[in-house]
Protein backbone atom coordinates (compact mmCIF):
# COMPACT_ATOMS: atom_id res chain seq x y z
CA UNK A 1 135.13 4.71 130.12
CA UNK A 2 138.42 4.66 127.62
CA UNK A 3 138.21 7.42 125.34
CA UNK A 4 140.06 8.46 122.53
CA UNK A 5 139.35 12.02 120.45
CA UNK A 6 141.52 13.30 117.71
CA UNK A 7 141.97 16.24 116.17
CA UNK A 8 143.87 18.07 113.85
CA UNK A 9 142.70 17.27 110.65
CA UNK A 10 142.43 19.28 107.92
CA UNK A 11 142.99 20.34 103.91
CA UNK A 12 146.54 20.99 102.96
CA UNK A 13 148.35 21.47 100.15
CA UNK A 14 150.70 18.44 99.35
CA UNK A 15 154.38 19.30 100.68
CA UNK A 16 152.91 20.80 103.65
CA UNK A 17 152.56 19.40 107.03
CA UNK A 18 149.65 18.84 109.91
CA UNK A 19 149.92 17.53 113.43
CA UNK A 20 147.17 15.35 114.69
CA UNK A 21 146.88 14.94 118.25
CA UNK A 22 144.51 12.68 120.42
CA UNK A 23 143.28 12.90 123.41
CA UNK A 24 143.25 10.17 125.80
CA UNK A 25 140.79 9.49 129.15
CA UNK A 26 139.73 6.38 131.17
CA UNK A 27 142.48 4.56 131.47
CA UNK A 28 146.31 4.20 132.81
CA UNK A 29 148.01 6.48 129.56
CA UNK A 30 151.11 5.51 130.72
CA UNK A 31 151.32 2.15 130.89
CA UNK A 32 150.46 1.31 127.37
CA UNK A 33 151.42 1.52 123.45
CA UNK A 34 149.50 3.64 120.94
CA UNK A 35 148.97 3.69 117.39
CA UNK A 36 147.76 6.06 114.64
CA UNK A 37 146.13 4.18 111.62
CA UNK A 38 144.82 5.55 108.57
CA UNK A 39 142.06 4.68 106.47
CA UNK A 40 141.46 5.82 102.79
CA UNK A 41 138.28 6.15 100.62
CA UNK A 42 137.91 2.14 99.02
CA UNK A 43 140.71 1.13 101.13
CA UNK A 44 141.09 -1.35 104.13
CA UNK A 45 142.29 0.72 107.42
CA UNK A 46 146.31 0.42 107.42
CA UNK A 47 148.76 0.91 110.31
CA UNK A 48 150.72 4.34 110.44
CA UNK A 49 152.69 3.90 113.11
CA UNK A 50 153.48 3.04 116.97
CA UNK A 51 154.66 4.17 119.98
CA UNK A 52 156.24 2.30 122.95
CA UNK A 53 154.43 2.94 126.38
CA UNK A 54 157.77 5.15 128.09
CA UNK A 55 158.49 6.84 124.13
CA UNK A 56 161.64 4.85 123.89
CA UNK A 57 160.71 2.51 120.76
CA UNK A 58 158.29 3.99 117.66
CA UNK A 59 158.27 2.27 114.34
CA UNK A 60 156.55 3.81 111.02
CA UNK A 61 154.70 2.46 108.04
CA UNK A 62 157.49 2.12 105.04
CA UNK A 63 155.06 5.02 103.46
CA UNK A 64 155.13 7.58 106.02
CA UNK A 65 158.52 6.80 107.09
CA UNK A 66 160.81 9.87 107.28
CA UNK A 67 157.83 12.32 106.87
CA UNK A 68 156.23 11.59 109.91
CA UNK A 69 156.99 11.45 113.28
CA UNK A 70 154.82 10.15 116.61
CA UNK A 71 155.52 11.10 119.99
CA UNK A 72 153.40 11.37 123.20
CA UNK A 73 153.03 12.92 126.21
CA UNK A 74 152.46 10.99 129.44
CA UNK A 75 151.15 14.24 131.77
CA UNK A 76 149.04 15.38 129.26
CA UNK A 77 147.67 11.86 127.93
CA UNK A 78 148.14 12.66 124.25
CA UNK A 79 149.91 11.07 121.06
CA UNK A 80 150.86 13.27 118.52
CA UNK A 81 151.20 12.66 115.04
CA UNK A 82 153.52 15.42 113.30
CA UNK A 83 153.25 15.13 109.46
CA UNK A 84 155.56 16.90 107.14
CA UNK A 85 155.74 16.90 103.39
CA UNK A 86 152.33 15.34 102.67
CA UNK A 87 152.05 13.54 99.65
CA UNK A 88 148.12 13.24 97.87
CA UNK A 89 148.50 9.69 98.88
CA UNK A 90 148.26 10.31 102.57
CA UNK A 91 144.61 11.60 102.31
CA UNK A 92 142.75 9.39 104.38
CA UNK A 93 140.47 9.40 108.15
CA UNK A 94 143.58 8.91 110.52
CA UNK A 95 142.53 7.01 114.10
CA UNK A 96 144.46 6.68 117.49
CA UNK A 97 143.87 3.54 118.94
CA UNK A 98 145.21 0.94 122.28
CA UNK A 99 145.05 -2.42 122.93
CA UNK A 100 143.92 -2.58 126.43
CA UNK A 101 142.93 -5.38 129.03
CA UNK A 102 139.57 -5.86 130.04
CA UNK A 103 137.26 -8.05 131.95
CA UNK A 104 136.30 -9.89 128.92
CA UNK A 105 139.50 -9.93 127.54
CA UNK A 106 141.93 -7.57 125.92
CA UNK A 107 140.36 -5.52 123.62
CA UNK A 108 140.97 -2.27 120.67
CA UNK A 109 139.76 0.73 121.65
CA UNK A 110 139.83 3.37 118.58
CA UNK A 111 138.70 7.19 117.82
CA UNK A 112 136.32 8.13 115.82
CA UNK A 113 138.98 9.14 113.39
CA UNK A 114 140.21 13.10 112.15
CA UNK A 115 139.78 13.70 108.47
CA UNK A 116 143.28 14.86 106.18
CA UNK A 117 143.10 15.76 102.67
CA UNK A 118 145.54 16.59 100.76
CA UNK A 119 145.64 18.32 97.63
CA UNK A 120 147.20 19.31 94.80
């Protein structure tokens, strides 16, 4: 079945950087997008940024953009999220997460999500 794990997450001090990764099993990596969200404490989950199925396109939140950079890698099925010069504001549960087709219709698979805190 589609799996997703992060990991990465951590405490660092804000102006430092962490790289998330997440694993990926049970399904075609290739072939499809993938997406790191973010969810903080009180907050509705928001969308961090994307990556096109072959790397070539990746877009980023306004908030993260310049700081943080995804990438993937198509052998080893994993998305990356590099994060540099963390601000207190990105503390939060970040998720990987697909769209995928299914039998009963396309559907969002997620992770269950790699904790970052960032402090002062």
């Amino acid at each position: 079945q589609v799996q997703l794990v992060e990991s990465g997450g951590g405490t660092v001090k804000a102006g430092g950087s962490l790289r998330l990764s997440c694993a990926a099993s049970g399904f075609t990596f290739r072939n499809y997008p993938m997406m790191w969200y973010r969810q903080a404490s009180d907050k509705e989950r928001e969308w961090v940024a994307s990556i096109s199925s072959v790397a070539a396109y990746t877009n980023y939140a306004d908030s993260v953009k310049g700081r943080f950079t995804i990438s993937r890698d198509n052998v080893q099925n994993t998305v990356d999220l590099q994060m540099n010069s963390l601000k207190l504001e990105d503390t939060a549960v970040y998720y990987c997460q697909t769209h995928l087709p299914t039998p009963t219709g396309p559907k969002d698979f997620w992770g269950q999500g790699t904790h970052v805190t960032v402090s002062s």
